[in-house]
Protein backbone atom coordinates (compact mmCIF):
# COMPACT_ATOMS: atom_id res chain seq x y z
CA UNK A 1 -34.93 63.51 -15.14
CA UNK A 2 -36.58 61.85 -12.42
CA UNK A 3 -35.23 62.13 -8.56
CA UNK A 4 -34.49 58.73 -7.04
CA UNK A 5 -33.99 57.45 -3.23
CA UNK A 6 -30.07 58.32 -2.30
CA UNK A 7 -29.53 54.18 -2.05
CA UNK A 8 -30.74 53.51 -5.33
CA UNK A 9 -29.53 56.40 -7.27
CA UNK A 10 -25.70 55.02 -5.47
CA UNK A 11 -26.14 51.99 -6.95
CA UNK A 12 -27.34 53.01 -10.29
CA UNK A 13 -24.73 56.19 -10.29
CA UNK A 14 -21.57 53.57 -9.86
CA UNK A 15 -23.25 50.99 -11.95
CA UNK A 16 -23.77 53.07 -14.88
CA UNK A 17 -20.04 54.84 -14.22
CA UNK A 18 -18.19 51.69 -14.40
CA UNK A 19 -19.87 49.89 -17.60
CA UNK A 20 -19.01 53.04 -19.03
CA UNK A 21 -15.56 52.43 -18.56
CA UNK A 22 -15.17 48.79 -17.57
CA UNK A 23 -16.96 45.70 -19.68
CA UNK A 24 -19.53 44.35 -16.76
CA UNK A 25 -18.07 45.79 -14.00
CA UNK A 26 -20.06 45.89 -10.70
CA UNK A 27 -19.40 47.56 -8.06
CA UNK A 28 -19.90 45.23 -4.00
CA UNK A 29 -21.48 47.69 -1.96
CA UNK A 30 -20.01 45.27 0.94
CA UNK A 31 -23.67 45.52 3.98
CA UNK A 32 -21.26 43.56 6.33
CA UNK A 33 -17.81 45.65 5.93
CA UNK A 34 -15.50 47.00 3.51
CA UNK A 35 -12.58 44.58 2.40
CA UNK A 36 -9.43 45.49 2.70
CA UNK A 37 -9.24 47.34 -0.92
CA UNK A 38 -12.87 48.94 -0.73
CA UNK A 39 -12.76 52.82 -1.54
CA UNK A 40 -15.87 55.58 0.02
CA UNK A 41 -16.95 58.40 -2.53
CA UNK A 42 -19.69 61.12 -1.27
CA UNK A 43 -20.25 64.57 -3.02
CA UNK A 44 -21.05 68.01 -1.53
CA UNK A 45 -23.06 70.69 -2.66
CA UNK A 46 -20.57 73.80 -1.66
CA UNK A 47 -22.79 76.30 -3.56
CA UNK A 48 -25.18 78.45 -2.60
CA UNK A 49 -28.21 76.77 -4.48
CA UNK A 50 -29.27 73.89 -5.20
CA UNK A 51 -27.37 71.21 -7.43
CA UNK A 52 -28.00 68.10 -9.39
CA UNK A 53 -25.88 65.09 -9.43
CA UNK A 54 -26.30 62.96 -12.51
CA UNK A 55 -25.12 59.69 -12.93
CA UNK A 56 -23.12 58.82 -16.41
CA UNK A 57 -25.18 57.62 -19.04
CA UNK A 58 -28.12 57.78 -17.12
CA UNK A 59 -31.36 60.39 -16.58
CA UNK A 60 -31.32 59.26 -12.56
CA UNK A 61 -30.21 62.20 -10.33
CA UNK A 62 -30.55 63.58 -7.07
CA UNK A 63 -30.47 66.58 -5.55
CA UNK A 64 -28.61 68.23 -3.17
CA UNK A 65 -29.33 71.57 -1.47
CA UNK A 66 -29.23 73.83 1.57
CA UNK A 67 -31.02 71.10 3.55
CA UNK A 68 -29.20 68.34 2.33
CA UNK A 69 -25.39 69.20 1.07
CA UNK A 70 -23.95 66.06 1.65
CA UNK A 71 -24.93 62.56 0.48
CA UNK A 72 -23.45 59.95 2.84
CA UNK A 73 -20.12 57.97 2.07
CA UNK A 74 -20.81 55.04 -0.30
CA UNK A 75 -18.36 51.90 -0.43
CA UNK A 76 -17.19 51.73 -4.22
CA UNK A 77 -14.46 49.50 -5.62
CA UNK A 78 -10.91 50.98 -5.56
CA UNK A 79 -9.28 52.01 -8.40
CA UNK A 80 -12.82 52.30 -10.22
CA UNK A 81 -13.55 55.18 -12.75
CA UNK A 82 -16.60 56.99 -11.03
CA UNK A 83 -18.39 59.65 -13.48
CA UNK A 84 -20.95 61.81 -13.61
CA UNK A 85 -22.84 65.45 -13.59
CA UNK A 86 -22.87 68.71 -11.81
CA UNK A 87 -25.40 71.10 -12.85
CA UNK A 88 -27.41 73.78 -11.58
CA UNK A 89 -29.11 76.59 -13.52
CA UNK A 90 -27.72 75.78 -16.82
CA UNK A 91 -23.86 75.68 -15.08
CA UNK A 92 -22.23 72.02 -14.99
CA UNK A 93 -19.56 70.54 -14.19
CA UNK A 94 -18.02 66.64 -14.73
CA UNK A 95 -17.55 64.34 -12.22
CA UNK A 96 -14.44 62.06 -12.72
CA UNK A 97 -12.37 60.47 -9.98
CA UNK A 98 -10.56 57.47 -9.63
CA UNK A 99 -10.05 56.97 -5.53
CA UNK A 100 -7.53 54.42 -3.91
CA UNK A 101 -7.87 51.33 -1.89
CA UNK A 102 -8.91 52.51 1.67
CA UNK A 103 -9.55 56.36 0.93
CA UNK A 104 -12.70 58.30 1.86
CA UNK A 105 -12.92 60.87 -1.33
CA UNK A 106 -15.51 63.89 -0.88
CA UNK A 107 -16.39 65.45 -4.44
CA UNK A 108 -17.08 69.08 -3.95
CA UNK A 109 -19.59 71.60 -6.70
CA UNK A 110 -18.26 74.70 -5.97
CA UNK A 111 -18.79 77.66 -7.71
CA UNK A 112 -16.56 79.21 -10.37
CA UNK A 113 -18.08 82.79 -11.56
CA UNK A 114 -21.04 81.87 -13.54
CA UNK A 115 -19.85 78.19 -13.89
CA UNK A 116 -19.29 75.02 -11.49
CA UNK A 117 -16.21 73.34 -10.37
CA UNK A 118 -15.02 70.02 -9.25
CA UNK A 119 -12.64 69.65 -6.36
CA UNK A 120 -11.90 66.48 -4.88
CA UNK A 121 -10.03 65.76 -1.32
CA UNK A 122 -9.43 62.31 0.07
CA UNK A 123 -7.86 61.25 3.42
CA UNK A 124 -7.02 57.31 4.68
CA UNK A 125 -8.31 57.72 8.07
CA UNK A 126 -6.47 55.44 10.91
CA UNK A 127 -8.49 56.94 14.06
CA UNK A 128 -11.06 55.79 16.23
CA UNK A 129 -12.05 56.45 19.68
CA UNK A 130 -15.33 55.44 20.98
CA UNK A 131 -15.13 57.59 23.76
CA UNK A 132 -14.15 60.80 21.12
CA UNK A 133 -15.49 62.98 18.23
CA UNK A 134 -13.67 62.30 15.30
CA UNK A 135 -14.33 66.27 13.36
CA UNK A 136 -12.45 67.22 10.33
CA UNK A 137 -12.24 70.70 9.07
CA UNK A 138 -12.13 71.11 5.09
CA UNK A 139 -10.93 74.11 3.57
CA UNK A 140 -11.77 74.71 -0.11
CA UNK A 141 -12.32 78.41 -0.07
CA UNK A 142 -9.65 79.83 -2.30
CA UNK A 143 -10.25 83.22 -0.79
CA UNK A 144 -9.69 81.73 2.73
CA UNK A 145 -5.96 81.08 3.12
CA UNK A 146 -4.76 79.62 6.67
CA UNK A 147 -8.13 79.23 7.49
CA UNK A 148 -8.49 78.41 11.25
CA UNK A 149 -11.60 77.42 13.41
CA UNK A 150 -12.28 78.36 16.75
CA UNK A 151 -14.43 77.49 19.60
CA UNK A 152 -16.99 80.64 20.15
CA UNK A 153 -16.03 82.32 23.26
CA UNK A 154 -12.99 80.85 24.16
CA UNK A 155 -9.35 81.29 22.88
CA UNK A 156 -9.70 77.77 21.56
CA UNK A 157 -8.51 77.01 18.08
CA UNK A 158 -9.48 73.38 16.95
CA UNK A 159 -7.68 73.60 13.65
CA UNK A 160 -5.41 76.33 12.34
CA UNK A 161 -3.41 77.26 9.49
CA UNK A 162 -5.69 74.96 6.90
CA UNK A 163 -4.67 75.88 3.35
CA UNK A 164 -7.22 75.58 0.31
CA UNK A 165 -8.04 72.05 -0.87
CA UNK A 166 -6.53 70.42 2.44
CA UNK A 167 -8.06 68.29 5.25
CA UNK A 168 -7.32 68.07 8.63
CA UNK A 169 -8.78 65.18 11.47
CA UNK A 170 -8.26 65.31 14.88
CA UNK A 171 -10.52 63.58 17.89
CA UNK A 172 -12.90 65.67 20.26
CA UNK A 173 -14.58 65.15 23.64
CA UNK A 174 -18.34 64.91 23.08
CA UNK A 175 -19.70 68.78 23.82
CA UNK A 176 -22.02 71.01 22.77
CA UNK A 177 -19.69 74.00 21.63
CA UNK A 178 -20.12 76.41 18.93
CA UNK A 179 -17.24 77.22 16.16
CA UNK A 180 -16.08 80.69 13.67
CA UNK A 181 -14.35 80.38 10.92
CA UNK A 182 -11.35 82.66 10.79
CA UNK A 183 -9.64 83.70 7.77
CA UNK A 184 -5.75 84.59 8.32
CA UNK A 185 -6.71 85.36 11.39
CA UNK A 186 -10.38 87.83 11.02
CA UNK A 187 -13.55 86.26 11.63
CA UNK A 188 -15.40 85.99 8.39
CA UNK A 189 -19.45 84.74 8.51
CA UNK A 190 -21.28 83.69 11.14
CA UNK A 191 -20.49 81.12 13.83
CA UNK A 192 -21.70 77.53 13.56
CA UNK A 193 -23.17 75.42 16.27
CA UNK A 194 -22.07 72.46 15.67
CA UNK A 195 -24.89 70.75 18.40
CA UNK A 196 -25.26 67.36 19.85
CA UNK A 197 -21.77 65.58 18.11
CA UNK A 198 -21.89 61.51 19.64
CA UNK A 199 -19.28 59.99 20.57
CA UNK A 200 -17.45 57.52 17.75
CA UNK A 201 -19.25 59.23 14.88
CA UNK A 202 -17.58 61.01 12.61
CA UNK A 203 -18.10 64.62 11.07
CA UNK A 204 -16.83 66.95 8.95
CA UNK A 205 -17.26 70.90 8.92
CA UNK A 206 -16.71 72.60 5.55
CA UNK A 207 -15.20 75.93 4.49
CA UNK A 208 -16.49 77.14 1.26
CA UNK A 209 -16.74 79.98 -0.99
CA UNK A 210 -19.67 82.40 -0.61
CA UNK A 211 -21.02 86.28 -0.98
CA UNK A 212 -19.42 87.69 1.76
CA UNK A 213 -16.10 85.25 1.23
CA UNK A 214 -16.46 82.15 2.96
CA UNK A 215 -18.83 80.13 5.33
CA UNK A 216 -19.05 76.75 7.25
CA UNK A 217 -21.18 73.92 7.89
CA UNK A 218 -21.32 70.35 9.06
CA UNK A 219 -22.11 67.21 7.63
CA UNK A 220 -21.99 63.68 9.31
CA UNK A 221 -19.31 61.62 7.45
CA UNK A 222 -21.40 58.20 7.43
CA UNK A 223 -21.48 55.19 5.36
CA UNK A 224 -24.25 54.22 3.56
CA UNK A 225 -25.43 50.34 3.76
């Protein structure tokens, strides 16, 4: 397998999904805009090591790892059959989605014992504030039920009550704060500074499985052009 640049392994990765599925399909990866029935797919490395992403009938992959979990948001046709690979260390997992028109899909590799998992959680964002953070807080740590976040030294909880496999948005002023993860209500791993967030970008922080039961990060939630 050979590792590609994230743009071209998008294109080749939904390319090679759809003809799979759908007789010369392509897929408009829309440089000026998505239309009004335009879809946004990323994937997430929630492991602890590094994993490969594989597109379907293809040796192209990339990897993603501690340094890079996230690949950015890339505009896909609705209602498209997106496939692909997992794997890390001889553990894999399949990559099958179909997202709707206007949803912003993150596919997660988590692990499950010795083996990976897929878990997939959309939203159909309506916000925007140039003047705010938009932050989301994803929770797909089974072992962290109403899973809160709170700002480090203050009484401050920017989400709470989060349940596995759910998503929650909400808009923030543009400071440098730090957050904890609690799990029903005990702090669990260490805080997360979430540094220098700008105002009318987007983020997301993450709650996943790990050793000592569940840690956070951050990604930026852009689109790729």
């Amino acid at each position: 397998m050979k590792n590609i640049s994230m743009r071209s392994f998008a294109t080749l990765f939904f390319a090679l999904s759809i003809v799979s599925f759908v007789q010369a399909a392509e897929i408009p990866l829309y440089p000026t805009g998505p239309s009004a029935d335009s879809s946004f797919v990323r994937f997430i490395n929630g492991t602890d090591r590094a994993v490969d992403l594989t597109a379907a009938g293809s040796q192209a992959k990339i990897e993603l790892d501690g340094k890079q979990p996230a690949t950015s948001f890339f505009p896909v046709a609705a209602k498209t059959d997106i496939k692909g690979r997992f794997s890390s260390t001889g553990a894999t997992a399949d990559v099958s989605i179909k997202v709707k028109p206007g949803e912003f899909v993150s596919v997660i590799a988590l692990n499950d014992g010795a083996k990976l998992k897929q878990v997939v959680v959309g939203e159909e964002p309506d916000d925007f504030n140039a003047l705010k953070v938009s932050l989301s807080f994803v929770n797909v740590s089974a072992g962290c039920a109403k899973a809160d976040l709170q700002v480090v030294g203050r009484s401050i909880l920017l989400f709470e009550n989060v349940m596995p496999e759910n998503l929650v948005r909400r808009s923030i002023n543009p400071v440098r704060i730090s957050v904890q993860l609690l799990c029903a209500g005990q702090s669990v791993g260490s805080p997360l500074n979430l540094g220098e967030l700008i105002a009318g970008e987007r983020y997301s922080v993450f709650a996943v499985p790990s050793a000592n039961g569940s840690r956070i990060f951050l990604t930026s939630d852009s689109v790729s052009r």
